[in-house]
Every structure is written in C-alpha cells, then in structure tokens.
C-alpha atoms as a PDB file:
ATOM      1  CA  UNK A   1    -193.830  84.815-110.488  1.00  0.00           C
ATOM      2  CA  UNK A   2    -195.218  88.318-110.162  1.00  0.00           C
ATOM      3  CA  UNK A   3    -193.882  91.074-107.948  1.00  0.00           C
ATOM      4  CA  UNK A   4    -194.940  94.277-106.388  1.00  0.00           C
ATOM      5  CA  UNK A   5    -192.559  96.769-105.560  1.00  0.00           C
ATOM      6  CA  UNK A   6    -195.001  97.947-102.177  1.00  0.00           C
ATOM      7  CA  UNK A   7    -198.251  96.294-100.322  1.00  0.00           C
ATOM      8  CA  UNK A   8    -199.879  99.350-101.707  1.00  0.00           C
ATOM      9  CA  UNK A   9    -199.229  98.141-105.284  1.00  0.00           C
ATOM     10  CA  UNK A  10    -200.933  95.036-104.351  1.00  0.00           C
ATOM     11  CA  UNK A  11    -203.784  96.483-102.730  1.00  0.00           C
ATOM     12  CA  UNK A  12    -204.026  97.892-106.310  1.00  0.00           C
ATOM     13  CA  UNK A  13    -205.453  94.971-107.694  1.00  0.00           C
ATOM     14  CA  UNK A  14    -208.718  94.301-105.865  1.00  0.00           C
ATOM     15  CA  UNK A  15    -211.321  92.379-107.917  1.00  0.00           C
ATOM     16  CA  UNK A  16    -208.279  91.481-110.155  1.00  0.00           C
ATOM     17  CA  UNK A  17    -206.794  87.699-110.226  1.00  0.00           C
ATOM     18  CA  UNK A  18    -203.305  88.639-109.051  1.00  0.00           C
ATOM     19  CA  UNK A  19    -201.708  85.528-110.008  1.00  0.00           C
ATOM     20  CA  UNK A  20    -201.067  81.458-110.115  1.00  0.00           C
ATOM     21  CA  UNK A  21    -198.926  79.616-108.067  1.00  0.00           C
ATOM     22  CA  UNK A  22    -196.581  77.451-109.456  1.00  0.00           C
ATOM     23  CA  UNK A  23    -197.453  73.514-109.990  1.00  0.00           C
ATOM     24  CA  UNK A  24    -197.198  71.140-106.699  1.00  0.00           C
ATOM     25  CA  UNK A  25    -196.741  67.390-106.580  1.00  0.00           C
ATOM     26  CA  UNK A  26    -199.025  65.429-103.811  1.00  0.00           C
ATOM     27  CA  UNK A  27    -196.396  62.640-102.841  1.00  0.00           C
ATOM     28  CA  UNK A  28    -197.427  59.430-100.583  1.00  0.00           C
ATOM     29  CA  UNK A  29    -194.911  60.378 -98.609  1.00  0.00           C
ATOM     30  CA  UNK A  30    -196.473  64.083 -98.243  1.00  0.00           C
ATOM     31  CA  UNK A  31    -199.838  62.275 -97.080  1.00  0.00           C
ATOM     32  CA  UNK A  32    -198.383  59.651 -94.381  1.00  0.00           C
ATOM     33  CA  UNK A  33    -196.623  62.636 -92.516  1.00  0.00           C
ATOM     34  CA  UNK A  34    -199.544  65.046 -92.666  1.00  0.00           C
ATOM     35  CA  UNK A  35    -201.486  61.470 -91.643  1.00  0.00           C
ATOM     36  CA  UNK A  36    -198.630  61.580 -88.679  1.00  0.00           C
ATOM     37  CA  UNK A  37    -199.149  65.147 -87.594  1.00  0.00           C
ATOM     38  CA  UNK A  38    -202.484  65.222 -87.721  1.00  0.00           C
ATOM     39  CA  UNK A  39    -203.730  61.678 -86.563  1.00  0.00           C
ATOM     40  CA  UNK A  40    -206.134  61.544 -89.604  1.00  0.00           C
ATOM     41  CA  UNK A  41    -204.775  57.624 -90.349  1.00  0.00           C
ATOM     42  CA  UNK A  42    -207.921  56.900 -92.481  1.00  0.00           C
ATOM     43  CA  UNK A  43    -207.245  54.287 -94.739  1.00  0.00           C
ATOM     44  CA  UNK A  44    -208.699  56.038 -98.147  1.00  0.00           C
ATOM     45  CA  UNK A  45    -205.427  57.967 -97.336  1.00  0.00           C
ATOM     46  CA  UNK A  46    -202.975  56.272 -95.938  1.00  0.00           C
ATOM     47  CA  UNK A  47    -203.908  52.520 -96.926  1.00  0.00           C
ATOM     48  CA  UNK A  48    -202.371  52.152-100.454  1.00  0.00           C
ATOM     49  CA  UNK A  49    -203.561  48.838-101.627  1.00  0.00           C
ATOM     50  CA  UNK A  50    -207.562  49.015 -99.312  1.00  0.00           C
ATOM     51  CA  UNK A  51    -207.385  52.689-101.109  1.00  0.00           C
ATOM     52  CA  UNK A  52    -206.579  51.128-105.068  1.00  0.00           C
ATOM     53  CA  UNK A  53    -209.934  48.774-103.930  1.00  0.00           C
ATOM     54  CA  UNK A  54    -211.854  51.693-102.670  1.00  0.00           C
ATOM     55  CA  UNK A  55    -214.205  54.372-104.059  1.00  0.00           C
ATOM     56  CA  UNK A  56    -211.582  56.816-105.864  1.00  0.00           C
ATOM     57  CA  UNK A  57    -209.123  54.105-107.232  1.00  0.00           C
ATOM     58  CA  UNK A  58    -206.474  55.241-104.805  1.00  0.00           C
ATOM     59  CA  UNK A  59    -205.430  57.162-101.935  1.00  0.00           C
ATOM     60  CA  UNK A  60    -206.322  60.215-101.738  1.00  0.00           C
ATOM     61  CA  UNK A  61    -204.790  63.952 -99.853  1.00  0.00           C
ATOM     62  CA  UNK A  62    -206.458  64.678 -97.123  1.00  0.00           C
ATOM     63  CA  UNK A  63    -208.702  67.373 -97.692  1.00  0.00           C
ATOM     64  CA  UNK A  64    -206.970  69.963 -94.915  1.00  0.00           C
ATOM     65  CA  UNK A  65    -203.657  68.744 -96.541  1.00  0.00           C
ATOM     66  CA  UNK A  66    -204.238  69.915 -99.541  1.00  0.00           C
ATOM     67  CA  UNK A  67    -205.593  73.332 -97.891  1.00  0.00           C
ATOM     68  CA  UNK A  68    -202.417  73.260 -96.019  1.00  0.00           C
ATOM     69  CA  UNK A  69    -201.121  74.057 -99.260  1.00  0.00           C
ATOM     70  CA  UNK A  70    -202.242  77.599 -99.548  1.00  0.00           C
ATOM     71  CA  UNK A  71    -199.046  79.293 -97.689  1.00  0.00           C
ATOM     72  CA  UNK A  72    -196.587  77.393-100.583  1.00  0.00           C
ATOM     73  CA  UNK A  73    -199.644  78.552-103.718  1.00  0.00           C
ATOM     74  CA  UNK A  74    -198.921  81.942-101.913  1.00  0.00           C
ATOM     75  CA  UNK A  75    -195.066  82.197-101.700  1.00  0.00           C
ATOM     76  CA  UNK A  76    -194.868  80.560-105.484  1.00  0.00           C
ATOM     77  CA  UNK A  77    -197.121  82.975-107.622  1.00  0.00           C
ATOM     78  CA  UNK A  78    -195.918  86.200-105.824  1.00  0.00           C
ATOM     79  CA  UNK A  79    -193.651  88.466-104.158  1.00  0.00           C
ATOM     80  CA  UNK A  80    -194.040  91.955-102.472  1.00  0.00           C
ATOM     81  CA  UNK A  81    -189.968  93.286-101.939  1.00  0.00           C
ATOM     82  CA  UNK A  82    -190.951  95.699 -99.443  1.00  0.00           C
ATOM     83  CA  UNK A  83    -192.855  93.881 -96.902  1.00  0.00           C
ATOM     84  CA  UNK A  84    -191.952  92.442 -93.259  1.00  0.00           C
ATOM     85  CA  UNK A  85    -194.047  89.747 -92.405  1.00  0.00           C
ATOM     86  CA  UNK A  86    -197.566  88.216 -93.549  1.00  0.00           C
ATOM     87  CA  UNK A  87    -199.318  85.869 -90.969  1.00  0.00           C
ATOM     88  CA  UNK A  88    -202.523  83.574 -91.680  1.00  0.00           C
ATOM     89  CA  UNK A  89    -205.722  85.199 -90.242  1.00  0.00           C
ATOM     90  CA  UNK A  90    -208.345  82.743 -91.307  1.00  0.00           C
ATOM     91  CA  UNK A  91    -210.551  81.845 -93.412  1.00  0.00           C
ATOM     92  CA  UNK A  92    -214.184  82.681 -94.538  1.00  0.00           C
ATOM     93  CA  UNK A  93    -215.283  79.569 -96.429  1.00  0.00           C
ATOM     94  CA  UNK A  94    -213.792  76.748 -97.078  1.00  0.00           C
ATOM     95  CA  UNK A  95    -214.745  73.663 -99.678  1.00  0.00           C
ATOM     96  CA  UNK A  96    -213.136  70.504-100.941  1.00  0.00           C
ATOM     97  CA  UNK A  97    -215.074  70.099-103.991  1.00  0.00           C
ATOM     98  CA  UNK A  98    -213.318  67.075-105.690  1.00  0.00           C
ATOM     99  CA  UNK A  99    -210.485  64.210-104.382  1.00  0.00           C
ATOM    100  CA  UNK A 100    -207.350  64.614-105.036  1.00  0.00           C
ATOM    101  CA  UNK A 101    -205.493  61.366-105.858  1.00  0.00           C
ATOM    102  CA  UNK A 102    -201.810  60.651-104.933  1.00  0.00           C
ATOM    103  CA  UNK A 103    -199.553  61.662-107.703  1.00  0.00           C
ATOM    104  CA  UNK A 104    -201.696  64.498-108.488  1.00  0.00           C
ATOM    105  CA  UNK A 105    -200.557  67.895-109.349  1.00  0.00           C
ATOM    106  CA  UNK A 106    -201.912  70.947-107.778  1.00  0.00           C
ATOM    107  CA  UNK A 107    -201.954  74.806-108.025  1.00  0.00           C
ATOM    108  CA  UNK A 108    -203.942  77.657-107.044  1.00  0.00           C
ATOM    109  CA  UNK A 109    -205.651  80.885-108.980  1.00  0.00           C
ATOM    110  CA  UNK A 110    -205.259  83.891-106.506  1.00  0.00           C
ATOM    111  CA  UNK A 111    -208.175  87.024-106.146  1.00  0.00           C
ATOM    112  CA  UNK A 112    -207.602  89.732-104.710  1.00  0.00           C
ATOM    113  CA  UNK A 113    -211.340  90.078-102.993  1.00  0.00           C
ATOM    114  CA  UNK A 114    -210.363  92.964-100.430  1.00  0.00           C
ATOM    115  CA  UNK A 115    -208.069  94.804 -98.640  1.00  0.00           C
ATOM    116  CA  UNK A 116    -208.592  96.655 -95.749  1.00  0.00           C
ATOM    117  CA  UNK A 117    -205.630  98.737 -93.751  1.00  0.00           C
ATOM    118  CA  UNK A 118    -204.869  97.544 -89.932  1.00  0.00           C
ATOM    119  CA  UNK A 119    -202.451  98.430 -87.524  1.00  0.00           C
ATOM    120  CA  UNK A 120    -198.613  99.212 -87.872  1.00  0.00           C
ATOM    121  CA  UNK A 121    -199.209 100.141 -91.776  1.00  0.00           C
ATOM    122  CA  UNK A 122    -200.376  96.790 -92.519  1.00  0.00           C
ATOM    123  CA  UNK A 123    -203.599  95.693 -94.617  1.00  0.00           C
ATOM    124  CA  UNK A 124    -205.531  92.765 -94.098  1.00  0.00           C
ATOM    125  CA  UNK A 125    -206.624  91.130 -97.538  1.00  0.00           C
ATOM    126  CA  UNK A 126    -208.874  88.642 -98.716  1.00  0.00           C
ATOM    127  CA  UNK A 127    -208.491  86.446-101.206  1.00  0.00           C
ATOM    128  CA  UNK A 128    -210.360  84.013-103.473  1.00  0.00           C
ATOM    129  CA  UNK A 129    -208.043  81.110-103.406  1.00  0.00           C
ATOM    130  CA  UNK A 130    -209.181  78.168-106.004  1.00  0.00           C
ATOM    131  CA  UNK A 131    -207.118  75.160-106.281  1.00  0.00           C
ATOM    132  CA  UNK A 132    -206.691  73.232-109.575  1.00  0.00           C
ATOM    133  CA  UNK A 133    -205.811  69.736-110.254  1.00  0.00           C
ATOM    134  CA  UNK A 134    -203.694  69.242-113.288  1.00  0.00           C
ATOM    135  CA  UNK A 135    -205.916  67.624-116.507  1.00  0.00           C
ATOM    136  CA  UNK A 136    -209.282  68.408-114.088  1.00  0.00           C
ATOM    137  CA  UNK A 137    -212.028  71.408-115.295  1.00  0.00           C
ATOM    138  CA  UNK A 138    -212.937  71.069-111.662  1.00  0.00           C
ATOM    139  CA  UNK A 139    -211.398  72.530-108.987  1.00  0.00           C
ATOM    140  CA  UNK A 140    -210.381  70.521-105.849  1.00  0.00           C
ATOM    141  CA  UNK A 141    -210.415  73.508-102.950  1.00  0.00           C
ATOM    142  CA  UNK A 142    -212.496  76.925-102.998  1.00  0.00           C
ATOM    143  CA  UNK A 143    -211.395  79.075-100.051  1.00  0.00           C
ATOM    144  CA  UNK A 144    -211.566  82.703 -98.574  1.00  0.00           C
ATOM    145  CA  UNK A 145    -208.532  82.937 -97.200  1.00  0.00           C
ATOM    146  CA  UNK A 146    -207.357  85.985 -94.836  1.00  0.00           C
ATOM    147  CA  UNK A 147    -204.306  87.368 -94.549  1.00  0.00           C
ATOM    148  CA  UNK A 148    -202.415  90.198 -92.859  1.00  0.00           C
ATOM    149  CA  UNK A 149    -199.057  91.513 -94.395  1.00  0.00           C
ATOM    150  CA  UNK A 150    -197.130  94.273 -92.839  1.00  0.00           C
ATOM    151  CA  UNK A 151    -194.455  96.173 -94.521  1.00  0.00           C
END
C-alpha cells in the first residue's frame, strides 16, 4: 500500500499511475446479494447450473458489481494520513470490456488524470481506474472515476 503524508502530495502525481489495489475474490455469494440489492436476477448471474450451459461457461459478476468495486481498489492500494473524508462524485466513462467469471480475481491500476482544488481545501481528482482479472491481458472495467477528498 502506498501513502501520502497530505492531499497535496497526491495531487503531486498527476499523469503518474499512483498505485494497485490489492487482489479481490468475486464469490457466488458476493453476486446473489448484489443480485438481491439490485434486482438484476438474470440467470447468466445468478443461475449456476443454466450459467455452466450458457455462453461464458459460468456465472458471471454483474458488470456494475464489479464497478461497485472501485471504493475497496481505492481504500486497498492507498492511504492519505491527513485527510477527512473522500465522497464518490461520478464518473466520466465507464466500460465493461470482458466477463468476469465467478471465482475470479480482480484488482485495479489507479491514474492520477487530474486534480482540481474545490471548496473547504479539498480537490476533486480524476482518475483512470482499469480493472484486471487475474491470468487475463485484458482488462474487465475501464472507468473515469471522480472523486472529492477533503483534508
């Protein structure tokens, strides 16, 4: 895990890959509740045995699921020890380029793409967020993903 001492030291490293998250296990499990909270029961996710049968050999994350992930990429690959609070802003672009089977392990390359200062000393960044899948040259999720942070 990397750390910054400040946001400013983060803000640093625009244009730089800051860092990669640690490694994340897709469970069954995982899928059925985010099938639960979501009401996405489609059965290439949710259908074990239909899903073995179907076009990717078995079930598969949803694709919001697995961009649900981002917050956990985040908190895994770094830390800033003087800041308050970050909150989700939105996103840019989003793509699920490949499937990601049950079972499958996941992590995500962070850029720093910009950072821009906001109210109450804060900076709103954006960040090139691409999420691998273990054993796979391709990645899974491409995202622009903005965030504020606040000291």
């Amino acid at each position: 895990m990397r750390s910054f001492d400040t946001l400013n030291d983060l803000v640093a490293c625009v244009g730089e890959e800051v860092a990669v998250s640690d490694w994340i296990t897709v469970t069954q499990d995982q899928v059925n509740r985010f099938a639960d909270a979501t009401g996405d029961h489609q059965w290439i996710h949710v259908d074990v045995e239909r899903a073995k049968a179907g076009p990717f050999g078995s079930p598969i994350a949803h694709g919001f699921l697995t961009l649900s992930l981002i917050p956990v990429f985040f908190d895994t690959a770094f830390d800033i020890r003087q800041s308050g609070m970050g909150v989700n802003y939105g996103l840019n672009k989003v793509r699920f380029t490949a499937p990601v089977p049950v079972g499958s392990r996941l992590r995500a390359r962070m850029t720093l793409m910009a950072a821009m200062p906001i109210e109450h000393h804060g900076f709103q960044m954006t960040w090139g967020v691409s999420v691998e899948r273990e054993g796979v040259d391709k990645p899974v999720c491409i995202a622009e993903a903005l965030v504020r942070s606040y000291p």
